[in-house]
C-alpha atoms as a PDB file:
ATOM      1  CA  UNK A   1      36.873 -27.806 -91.196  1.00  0.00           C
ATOM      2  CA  UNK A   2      33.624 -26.962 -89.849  1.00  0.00           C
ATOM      3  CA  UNK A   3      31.689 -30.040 -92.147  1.00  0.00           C
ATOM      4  CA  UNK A   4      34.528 -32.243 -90.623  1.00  0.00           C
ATOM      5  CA  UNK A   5      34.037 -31.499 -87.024  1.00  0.00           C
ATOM      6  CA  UNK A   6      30.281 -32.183 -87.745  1.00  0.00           C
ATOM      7  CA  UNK A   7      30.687 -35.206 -88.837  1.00  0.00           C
ATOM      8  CA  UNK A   8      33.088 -36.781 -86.211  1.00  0.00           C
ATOM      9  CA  UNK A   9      30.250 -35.438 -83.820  1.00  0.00           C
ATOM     10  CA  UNK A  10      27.986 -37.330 -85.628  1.00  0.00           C
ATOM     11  CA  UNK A  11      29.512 -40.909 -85.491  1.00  0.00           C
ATOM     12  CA  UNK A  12      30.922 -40.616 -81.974  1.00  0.00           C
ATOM     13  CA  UNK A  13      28.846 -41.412 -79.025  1.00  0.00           C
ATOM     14  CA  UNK A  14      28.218 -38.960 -77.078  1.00  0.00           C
ATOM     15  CA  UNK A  15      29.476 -38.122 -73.274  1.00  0.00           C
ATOM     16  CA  UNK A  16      26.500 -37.067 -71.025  1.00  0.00           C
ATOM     17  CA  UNK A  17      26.670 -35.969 -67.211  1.00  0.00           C
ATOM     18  CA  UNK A  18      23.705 -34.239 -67.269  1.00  0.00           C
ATOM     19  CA  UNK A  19      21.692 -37.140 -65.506  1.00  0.00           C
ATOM     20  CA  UNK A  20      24.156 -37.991 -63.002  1.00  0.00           C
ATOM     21  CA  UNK A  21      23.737 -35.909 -59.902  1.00  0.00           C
ATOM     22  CA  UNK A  22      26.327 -33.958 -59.011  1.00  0.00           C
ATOM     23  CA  UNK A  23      28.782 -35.411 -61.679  1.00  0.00           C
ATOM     24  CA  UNK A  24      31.876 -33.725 -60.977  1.00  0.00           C
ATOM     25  CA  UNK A  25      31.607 -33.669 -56.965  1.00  0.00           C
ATOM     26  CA  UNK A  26      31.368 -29.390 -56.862  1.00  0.00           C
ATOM     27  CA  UNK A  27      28.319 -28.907 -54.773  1.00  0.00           C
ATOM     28  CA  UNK A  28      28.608 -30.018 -51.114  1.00  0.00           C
ATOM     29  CA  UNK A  29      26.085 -29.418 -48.050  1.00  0.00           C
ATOM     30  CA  UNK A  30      28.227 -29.856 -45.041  1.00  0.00           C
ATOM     31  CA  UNK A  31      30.594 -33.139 -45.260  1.00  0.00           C
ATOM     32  CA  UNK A  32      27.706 -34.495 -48.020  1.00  0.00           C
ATOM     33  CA  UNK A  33      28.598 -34.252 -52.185  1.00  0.00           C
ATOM     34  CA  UNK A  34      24.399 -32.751 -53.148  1.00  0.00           C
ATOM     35  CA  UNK A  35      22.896 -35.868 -54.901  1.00  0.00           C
ATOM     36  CA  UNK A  36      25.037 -38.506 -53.051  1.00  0.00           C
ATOM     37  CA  UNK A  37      24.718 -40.351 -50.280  1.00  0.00           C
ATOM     38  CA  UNK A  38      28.378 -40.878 -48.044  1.00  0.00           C
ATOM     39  CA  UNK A  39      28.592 -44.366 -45.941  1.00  0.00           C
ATOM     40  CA  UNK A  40      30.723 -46.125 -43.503  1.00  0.00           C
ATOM     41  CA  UNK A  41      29.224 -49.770 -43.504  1.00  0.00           C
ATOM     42  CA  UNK A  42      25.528 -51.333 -44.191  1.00  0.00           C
ATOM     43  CA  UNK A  43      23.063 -49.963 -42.703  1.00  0.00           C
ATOM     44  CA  UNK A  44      23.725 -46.933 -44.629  1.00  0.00           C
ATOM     45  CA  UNK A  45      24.779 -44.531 -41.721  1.00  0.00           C
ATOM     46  CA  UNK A  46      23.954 -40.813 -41.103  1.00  0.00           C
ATOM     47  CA  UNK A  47      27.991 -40.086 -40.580  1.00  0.00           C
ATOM     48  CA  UNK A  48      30.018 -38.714 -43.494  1.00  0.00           C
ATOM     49  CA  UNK A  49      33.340 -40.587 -43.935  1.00  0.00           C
ATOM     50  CA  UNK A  50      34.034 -38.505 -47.107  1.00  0.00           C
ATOM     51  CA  UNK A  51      35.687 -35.660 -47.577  1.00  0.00           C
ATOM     52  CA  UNK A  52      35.651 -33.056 -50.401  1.00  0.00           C
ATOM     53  CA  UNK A  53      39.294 -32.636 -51.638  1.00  0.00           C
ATOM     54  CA  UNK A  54      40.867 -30.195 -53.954  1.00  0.00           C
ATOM     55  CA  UNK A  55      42.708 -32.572 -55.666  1.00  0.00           C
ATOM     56  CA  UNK A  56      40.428 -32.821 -58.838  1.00  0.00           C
ATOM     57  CA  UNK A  57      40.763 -33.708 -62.380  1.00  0.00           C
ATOM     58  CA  UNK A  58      38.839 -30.943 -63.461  1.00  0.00           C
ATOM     59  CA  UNK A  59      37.075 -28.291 -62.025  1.00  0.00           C
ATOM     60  CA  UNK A  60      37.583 -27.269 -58.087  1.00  0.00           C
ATOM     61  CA  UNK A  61      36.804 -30.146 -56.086  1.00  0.00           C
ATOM     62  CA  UNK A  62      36.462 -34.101 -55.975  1.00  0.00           C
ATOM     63  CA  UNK A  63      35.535 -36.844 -53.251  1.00  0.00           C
ATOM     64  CA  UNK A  64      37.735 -38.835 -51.392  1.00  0.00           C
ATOM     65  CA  UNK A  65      36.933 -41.870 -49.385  1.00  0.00           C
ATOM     66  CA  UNK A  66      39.100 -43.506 -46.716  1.00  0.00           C
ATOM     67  CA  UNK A  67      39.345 -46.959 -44.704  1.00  0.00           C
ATOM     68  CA  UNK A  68      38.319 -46.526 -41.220  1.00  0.00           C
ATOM     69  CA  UNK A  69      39.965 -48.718 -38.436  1.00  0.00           C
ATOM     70  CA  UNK A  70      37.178 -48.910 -35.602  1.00  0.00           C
ATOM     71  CA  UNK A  71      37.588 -50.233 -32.560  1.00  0.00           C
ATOM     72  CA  UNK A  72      38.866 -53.044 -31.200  1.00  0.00           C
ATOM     73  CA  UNK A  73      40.526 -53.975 -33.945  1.00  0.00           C
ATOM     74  CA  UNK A  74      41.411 -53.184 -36.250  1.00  0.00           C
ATOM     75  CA  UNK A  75      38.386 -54.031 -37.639  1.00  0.00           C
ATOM     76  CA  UNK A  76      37.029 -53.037 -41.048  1.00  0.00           C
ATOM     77  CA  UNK A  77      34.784 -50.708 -41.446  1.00  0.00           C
ATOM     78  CA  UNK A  78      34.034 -50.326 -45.411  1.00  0.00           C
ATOM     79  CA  UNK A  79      33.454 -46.813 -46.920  1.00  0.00           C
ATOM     80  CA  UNK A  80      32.161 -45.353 -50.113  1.00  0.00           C
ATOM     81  CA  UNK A  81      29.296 -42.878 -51.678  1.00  0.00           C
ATOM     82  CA  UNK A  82      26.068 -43.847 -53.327  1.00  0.00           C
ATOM     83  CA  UNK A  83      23.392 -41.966 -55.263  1.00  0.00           C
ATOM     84  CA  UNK A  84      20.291 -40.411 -54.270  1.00  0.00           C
ATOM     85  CA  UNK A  85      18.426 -41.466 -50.841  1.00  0.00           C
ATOM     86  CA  UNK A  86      17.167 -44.188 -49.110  1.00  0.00           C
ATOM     87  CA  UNK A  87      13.235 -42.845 -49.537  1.00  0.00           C
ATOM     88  CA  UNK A  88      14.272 -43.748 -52.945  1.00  0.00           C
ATOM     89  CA  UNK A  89      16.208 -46.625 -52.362  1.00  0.00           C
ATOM     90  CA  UNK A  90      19.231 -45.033 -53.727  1.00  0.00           C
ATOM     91  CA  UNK A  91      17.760 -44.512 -57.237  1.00  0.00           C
ATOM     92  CA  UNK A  92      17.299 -41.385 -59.385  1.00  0.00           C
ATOM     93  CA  UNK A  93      15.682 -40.523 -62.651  1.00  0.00           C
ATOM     94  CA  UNK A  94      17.039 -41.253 -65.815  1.00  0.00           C
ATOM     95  CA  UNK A  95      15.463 -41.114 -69.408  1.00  0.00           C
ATOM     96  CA  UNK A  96      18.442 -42.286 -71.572  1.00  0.00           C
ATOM     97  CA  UNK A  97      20.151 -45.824 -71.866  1.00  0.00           C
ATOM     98  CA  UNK A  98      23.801 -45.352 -71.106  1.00  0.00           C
ATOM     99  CA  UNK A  99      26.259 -48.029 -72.553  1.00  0.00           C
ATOM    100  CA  UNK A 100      29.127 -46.662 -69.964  1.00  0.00           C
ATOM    101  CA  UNK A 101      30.147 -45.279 -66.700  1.00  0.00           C
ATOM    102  CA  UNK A 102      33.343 -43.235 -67.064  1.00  0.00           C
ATOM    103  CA  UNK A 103      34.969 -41.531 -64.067  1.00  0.00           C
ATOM    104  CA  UNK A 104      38.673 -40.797 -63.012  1.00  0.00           C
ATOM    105  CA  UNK A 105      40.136 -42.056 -60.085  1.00  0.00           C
ATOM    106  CA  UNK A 106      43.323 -42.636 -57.843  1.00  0.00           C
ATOM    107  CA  UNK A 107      43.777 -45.459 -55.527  1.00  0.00           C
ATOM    108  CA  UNK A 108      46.194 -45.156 -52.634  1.00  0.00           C
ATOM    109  CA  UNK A 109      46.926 -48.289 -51.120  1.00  0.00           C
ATOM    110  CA  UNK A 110      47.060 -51.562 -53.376  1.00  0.00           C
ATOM    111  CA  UNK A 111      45.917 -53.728 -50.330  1.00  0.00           C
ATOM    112  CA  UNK A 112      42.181 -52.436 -50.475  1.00  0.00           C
ATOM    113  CA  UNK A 113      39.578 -52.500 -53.492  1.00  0.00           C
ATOM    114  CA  UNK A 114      37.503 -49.712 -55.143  1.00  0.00           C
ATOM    115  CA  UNK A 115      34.810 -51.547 -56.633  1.00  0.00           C
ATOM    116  CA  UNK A 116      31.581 -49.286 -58.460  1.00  0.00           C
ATOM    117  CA  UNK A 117      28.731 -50.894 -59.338  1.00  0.00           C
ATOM    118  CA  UNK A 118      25.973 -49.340 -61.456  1.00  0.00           C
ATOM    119  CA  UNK A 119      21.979 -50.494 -61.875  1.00  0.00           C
ATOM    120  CA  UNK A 120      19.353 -49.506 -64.287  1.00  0.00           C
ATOM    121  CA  UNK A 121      15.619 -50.322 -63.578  1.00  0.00           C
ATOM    122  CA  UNK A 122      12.871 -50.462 -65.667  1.00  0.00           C
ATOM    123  CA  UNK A 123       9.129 -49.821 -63.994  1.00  0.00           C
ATOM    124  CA  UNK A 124      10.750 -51.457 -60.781  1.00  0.00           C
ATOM    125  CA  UNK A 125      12.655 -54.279 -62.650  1.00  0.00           C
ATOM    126  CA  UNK A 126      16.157 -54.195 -62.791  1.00  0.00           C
ATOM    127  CA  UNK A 127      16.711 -54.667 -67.011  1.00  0.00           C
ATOM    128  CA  UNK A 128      20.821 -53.576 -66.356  1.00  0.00           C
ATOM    129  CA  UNK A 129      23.948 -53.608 -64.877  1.00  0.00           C
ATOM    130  CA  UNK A 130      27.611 -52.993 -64.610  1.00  0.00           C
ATOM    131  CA  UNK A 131      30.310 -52.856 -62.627  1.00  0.00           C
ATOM    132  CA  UNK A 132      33.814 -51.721 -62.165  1.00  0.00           C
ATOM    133  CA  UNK A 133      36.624 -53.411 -59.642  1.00  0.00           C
ATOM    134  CA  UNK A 134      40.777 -52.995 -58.855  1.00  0.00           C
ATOM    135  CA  UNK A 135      42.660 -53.179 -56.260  1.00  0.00           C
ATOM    136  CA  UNK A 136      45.962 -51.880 -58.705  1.00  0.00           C
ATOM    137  CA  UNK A 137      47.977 -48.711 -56.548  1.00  0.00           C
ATOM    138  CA  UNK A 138      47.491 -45.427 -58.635  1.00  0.00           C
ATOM    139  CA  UNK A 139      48.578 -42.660 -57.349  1.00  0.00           C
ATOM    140  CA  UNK A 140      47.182 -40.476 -60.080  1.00  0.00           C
ATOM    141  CA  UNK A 141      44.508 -39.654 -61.610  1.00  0.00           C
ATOM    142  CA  UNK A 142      43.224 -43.154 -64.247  1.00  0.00           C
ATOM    143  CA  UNK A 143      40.264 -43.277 -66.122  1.00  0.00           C
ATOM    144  CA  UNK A 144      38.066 -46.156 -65.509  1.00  0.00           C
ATOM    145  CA  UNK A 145      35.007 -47.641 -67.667  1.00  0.00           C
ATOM    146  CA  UNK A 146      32.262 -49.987 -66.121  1.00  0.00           C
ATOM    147  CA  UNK A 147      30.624 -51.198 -69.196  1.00  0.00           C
ATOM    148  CA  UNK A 148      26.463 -51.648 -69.090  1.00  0.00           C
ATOM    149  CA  UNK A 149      24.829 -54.816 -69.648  1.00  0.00           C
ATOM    150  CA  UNK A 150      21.005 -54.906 -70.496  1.00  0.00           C
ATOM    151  CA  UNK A 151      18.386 -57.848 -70.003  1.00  0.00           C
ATOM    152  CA  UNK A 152      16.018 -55.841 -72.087  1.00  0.00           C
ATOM    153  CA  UNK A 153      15.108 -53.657 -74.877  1.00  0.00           C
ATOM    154  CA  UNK A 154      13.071 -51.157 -72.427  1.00  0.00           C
ATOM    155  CA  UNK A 155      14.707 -47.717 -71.492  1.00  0.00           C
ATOM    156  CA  UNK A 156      15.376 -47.437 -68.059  1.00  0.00           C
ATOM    157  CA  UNK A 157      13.794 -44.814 -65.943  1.00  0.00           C
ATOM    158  CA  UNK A 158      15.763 -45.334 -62.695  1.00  0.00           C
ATOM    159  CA  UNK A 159      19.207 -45.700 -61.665  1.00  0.00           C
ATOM    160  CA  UNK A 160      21.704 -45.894 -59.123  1.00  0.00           C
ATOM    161  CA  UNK A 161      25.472 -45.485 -59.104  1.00  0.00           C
ATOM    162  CA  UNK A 162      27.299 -47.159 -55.577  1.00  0.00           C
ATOM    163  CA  UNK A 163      30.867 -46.667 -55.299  1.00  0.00           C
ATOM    164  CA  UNK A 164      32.472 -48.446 -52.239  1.00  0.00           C
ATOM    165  CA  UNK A 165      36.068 -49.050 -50.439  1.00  0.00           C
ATOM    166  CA  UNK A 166      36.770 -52.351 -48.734  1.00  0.00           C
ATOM    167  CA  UNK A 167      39.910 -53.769 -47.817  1.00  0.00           C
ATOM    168  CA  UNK A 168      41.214 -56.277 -50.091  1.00  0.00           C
ATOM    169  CA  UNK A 169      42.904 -59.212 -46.960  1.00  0.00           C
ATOM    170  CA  UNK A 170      39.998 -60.069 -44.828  1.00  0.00           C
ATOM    171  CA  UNK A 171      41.615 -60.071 -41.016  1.00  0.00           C
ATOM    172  CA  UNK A 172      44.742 -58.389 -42.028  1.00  0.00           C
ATOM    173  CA  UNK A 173      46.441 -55.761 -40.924  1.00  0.00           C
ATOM    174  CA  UNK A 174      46.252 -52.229 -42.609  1.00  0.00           C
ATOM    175  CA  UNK A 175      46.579 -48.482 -42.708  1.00  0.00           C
ATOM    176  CA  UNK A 176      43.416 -45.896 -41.718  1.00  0.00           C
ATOM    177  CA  UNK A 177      45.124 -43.285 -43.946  1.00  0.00           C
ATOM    178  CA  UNK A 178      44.321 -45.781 -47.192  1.00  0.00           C
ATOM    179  CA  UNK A 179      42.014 -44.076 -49.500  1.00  0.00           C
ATOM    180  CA  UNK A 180      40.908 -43.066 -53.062  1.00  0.00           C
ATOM    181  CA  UNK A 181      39.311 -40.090 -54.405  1.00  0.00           C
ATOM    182  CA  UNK A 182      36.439 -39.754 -57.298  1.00  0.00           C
ATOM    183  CA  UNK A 183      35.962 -37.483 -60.469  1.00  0.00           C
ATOM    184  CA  UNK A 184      34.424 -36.165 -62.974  1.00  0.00           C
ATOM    185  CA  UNK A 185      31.349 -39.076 -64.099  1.00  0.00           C
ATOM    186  CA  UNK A 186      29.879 -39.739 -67.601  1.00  0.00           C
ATOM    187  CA  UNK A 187      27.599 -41.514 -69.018  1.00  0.00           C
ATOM    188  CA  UNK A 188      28.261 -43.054 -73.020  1.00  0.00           C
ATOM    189  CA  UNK A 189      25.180 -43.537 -74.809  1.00  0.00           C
ATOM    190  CA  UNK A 190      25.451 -44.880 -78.359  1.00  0.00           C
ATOM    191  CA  UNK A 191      23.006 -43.088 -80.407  1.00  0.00           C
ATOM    192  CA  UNK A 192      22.471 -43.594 -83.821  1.00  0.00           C
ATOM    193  CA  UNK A 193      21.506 -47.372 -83.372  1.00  0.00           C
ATOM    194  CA  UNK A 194      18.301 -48.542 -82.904  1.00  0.00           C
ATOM    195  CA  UNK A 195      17.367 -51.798 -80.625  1.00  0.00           C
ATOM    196  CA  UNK A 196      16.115 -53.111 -83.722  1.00  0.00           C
ATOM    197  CA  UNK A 197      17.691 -53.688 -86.718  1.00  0.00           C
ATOM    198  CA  UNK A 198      14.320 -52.930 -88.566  1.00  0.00           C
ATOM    199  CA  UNK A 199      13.191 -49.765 -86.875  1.00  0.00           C
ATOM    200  CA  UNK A 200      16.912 -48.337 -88.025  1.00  0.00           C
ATOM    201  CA  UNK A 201      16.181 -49.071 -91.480  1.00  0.00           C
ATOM    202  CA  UNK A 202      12.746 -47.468 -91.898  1.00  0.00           C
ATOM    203  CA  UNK A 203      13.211 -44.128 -90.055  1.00  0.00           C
ATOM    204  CA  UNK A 204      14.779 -41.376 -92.246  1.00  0.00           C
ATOM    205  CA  UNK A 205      15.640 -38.117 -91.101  1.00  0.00           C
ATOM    206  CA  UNK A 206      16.222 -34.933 -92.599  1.00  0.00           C
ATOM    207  CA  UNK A 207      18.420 -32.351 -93.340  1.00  0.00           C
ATOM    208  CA  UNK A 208      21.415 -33.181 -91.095  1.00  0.00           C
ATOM    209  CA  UNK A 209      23.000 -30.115 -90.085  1.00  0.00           C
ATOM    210  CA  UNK A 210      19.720 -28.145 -89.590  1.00  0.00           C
ATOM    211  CA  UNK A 211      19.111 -24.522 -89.003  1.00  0.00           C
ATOM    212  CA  UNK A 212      15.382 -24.412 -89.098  1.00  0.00           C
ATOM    213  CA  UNK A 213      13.213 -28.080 -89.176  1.00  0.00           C
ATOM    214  CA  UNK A 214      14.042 -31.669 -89.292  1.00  0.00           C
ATOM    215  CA  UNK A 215      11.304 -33.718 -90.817  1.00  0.00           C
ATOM    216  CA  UNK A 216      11.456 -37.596 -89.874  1.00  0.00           C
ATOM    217  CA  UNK A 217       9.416 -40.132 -91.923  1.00  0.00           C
ATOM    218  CA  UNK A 218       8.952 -43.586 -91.345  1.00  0.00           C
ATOM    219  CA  UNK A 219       8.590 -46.005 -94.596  1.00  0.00           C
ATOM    220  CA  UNK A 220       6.548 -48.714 -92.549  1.00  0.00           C
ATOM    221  CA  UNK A 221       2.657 -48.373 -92.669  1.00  0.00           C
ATOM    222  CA  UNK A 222       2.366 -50.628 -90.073  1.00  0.00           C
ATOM    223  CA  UNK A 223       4.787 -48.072 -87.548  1.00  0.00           C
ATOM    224  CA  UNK A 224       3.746 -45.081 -86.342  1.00  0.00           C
ATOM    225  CA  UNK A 225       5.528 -42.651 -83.994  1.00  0.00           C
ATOM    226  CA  UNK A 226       4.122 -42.453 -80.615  1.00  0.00           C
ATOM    227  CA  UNK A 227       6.413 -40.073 -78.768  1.00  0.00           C
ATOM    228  CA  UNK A 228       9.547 -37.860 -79.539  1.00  0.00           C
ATOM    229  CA  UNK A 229      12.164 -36.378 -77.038  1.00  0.00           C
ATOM    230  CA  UNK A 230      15.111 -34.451 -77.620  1.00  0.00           C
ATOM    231  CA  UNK A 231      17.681 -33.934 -75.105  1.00  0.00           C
ATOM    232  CA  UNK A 232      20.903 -31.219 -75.736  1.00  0.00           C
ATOM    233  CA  UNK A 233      24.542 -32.383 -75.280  1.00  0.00           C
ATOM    234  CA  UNK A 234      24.445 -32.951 -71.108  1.00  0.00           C
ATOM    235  CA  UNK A 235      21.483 -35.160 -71.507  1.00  0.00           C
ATOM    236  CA  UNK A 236      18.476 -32.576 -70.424  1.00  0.00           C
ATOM    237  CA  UNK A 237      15.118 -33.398 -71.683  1.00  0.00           C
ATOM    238  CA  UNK A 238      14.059 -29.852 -73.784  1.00  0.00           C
ATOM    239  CA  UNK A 239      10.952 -30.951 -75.958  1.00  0.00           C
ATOM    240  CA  UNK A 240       8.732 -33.557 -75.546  1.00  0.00           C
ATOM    241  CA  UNK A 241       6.464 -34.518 -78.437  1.00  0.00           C
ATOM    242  CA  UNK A 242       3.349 -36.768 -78.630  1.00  0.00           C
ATOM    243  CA  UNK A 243       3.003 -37.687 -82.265  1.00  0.00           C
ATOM    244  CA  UNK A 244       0.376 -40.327 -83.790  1.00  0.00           C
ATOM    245  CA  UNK A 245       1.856 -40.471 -87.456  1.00  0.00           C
ATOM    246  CA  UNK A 246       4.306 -42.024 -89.908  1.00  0.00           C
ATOM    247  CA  UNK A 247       5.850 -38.596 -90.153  1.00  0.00           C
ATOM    248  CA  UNK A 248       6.570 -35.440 -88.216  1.00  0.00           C
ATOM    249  CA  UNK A 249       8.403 -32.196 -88.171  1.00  0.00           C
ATOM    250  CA  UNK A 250      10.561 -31.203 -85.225  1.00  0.00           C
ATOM    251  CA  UNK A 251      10.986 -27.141 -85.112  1.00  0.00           C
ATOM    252  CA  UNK A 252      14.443 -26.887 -84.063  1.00  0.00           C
ATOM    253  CA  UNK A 253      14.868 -22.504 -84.966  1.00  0.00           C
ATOM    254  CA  UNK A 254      15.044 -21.331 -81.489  1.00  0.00           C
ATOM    255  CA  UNK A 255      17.565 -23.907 -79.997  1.00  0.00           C
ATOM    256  CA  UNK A 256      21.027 -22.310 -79.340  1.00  0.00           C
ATOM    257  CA  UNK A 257      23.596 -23.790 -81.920  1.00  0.00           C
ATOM    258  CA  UNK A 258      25.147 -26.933 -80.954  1.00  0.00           C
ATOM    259  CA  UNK A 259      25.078 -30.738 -80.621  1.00  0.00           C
ATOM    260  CA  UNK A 260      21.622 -32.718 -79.693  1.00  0.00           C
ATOM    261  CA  UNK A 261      19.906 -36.000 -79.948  1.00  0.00           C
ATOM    262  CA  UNK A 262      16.345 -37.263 -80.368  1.00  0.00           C
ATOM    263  CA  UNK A 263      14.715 -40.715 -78.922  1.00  0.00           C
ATOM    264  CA  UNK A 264      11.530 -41.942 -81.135  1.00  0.00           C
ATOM    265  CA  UNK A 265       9.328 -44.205 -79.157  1.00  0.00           C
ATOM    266  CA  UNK A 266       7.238 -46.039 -81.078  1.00  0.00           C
ATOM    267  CA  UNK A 267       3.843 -47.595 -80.435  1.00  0.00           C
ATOM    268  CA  UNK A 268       5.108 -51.151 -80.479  1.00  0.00           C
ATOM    269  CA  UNK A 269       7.429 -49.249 -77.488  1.00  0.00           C
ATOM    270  CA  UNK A 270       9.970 -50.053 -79.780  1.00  0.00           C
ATOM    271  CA  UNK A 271      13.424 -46.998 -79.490  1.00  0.00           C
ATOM    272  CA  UNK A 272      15.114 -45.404 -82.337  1.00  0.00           C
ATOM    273  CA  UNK A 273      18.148 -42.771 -81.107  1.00  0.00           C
ATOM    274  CA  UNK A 274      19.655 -40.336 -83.627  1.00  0.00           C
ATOM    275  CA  UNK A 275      21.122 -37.001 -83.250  1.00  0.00           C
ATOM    276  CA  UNK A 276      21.513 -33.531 -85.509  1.00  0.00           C
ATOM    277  CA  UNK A 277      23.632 -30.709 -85.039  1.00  0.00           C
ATOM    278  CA  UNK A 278      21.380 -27.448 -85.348  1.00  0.00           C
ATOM    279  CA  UNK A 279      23.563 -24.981 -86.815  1.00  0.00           C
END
C-alpha cells in the first residue's frame, strides 16, 4: 500500500499554495485579506469593498466581493481583489512555473461576470498568462481552472493574480446585493518534465524513495549543473545549491518525511523538475 501511494505521488502533479499569499483568505488586517489588495474601480482605491465571510470551502473564512451601485445611477462600479501592492505593481515573488490556477468559487447573480486573470514575468517581461471568465449562476461552491500559457522557456520570478466583478449588460439595470465569494487557491506545477526533451533524457536520479542521499548525474559532457533548489510539498524554497559538475549529491537525512521536488538549472539556463519522496 505504502509503494502504491508513492508512486501515484510520483506521477501526479503536484498542488502548491505555498507561493500564493494568503491562499485560503484566513488572515485579514481590518476589511483587507494580508497579501491582497481589495478594489472598487481603476485607480485602485484605498476603500475595501470586500468582506471576509464564513462561508468557506475549507478552513474558517473566505472573500466575498459585491457589485456596488454608486450614485446617480445606477452606475457600475466594478469590484474585485488583486495581489500584492502597487509599490510592486501588484506582483509578488515566485520561483516555480505553475501550469494552473485552481480556486473554488460561487457566483450569485448570472447577470454579472467573475473574470481572474493571472501573469507571470520574467526579469520584467511578461513570458505568461492565463485567465479564467463566467458569468454561469452558482450558488455553491465550483471549482474553477485558469490554465497558464508561456511565451518562454525562462522561470518566472514574479507574479500577479487579479480577480475582478463587473456586471455582465453594460447600462442595465441590476442588484447591489450581486456578489461572489473566493477560496482556497493552488497552483499545478507539472514536475517531472523538463522544457527540453534532451535535458529529460540525460539527467538520472537516484534512489527514488530516499531516506538518506539522492545522487543526480548527468550523461552529457557538454552539461553541467549550475544550481539546485528543492522546495517541500507547499512550494517553500528549503536548500539552495550552487553546483559546477556533471554530478552531485543532495543530503536529504534531516528533512521530515514526506513529498518534495527539486529544480536543476543548468548553465545553458536550461530547467529540469523532478521530485522524491524522502522516507
Amino acid at each position: 500500500m505504502k509503494v502504491s501511494l508513492y508512486i501515484i505521488l510520483l506521477l501526479s502533479a503536484l498542488h502548491i499554495h505555498g507561493q500564493i499569499p494568503n491562499p485560503s483568505f484566513e488572515s485579514w488586517t481590518g476589511s483587507q485579506p494580508n497579501g491582497w489588495r481589495a478594489y472598487s474601480t481603476q485607480p485602485f482605491s484605498p476603500y475595501a469593498f470586500d468582506t471576509q465571510v464564513t462561508t468557506a470551502y475549507q478552513g474558517s473564512s473566505a472573500i466575498k466581493s459585491s457589485i456596488l451601485l454608486v450614485p446617480p445611477g445606477p452606475t457600475l462600479v466594478a469590484s474585485g481583489i488583486i495581489t500584492g501592492s502597487q509599490s510592486t505593481n501588484f506582483y509578488v515573488p515566485i520561483s516555480l512555473k505553475p501550469t494552473k490556477l485552481f480556486g473554488w468559487f460561487i457566483l450569485q447573480n448570472n447577470q454579472d461576470t467573475l473574470t481572474v486573470n493571472i501573469t507571470m514575468k520574467s526579469s520584467g517581461s511578461i513570458i505568461g498568462s492565463g485567465e479564467f471568465k463566467t458569468y454561469s449562476l452558482t450558488p455553491s461552491y465550483t471549482q474553477f481552472i485558469a490554465n497558464i500559457n508561456y511565451t518562454s522557456i525562462a522561470i518566472p520570478d514574479s507574479f500577479k493574480i487579479d480577480i475582478t466583478f463587473n456586471h455582465r449588460t453594460l447600462g442595465s439595470y441590476f442588484s447591489s446585493s450581486s456578489y461572489f465569494i473566493v477560496d482556497d487557491l493552488t497552483f499545478d506545477v507539472s514536475v517531472g518534465q523538463s522544457e527540453n526533451k534532451q535535458i529529460q533524457n540525460i539527467v538520472k536520479s537516484y534512489p527514488n524513495p530516499t531516506n538518506s542521499l539522492i545522487n543526480l548525474y548527468c550523461s552529457s559532457s557538454n552539461s553541467k549543473f549550475s544550481e539546485i533548489e528543492i522546495f517541500n510539498e507547499f512550494g517553500v524554497l528549503v536548500s539552495k545549491n550552487i553546483i559546477n559538475a556533471q554530478t552531485a549529491q543532495l543530503d536529504v537525512r534531516d528533512y521530515p518525511c514526506g513529498l518534495y521536488f527539486y529544480k536543476v538549472i543548468f548553465e545553458n539556463n536550461l530547467i529540469y523538475y523532478n521530485k522524491f519522496i524522502k522516507n
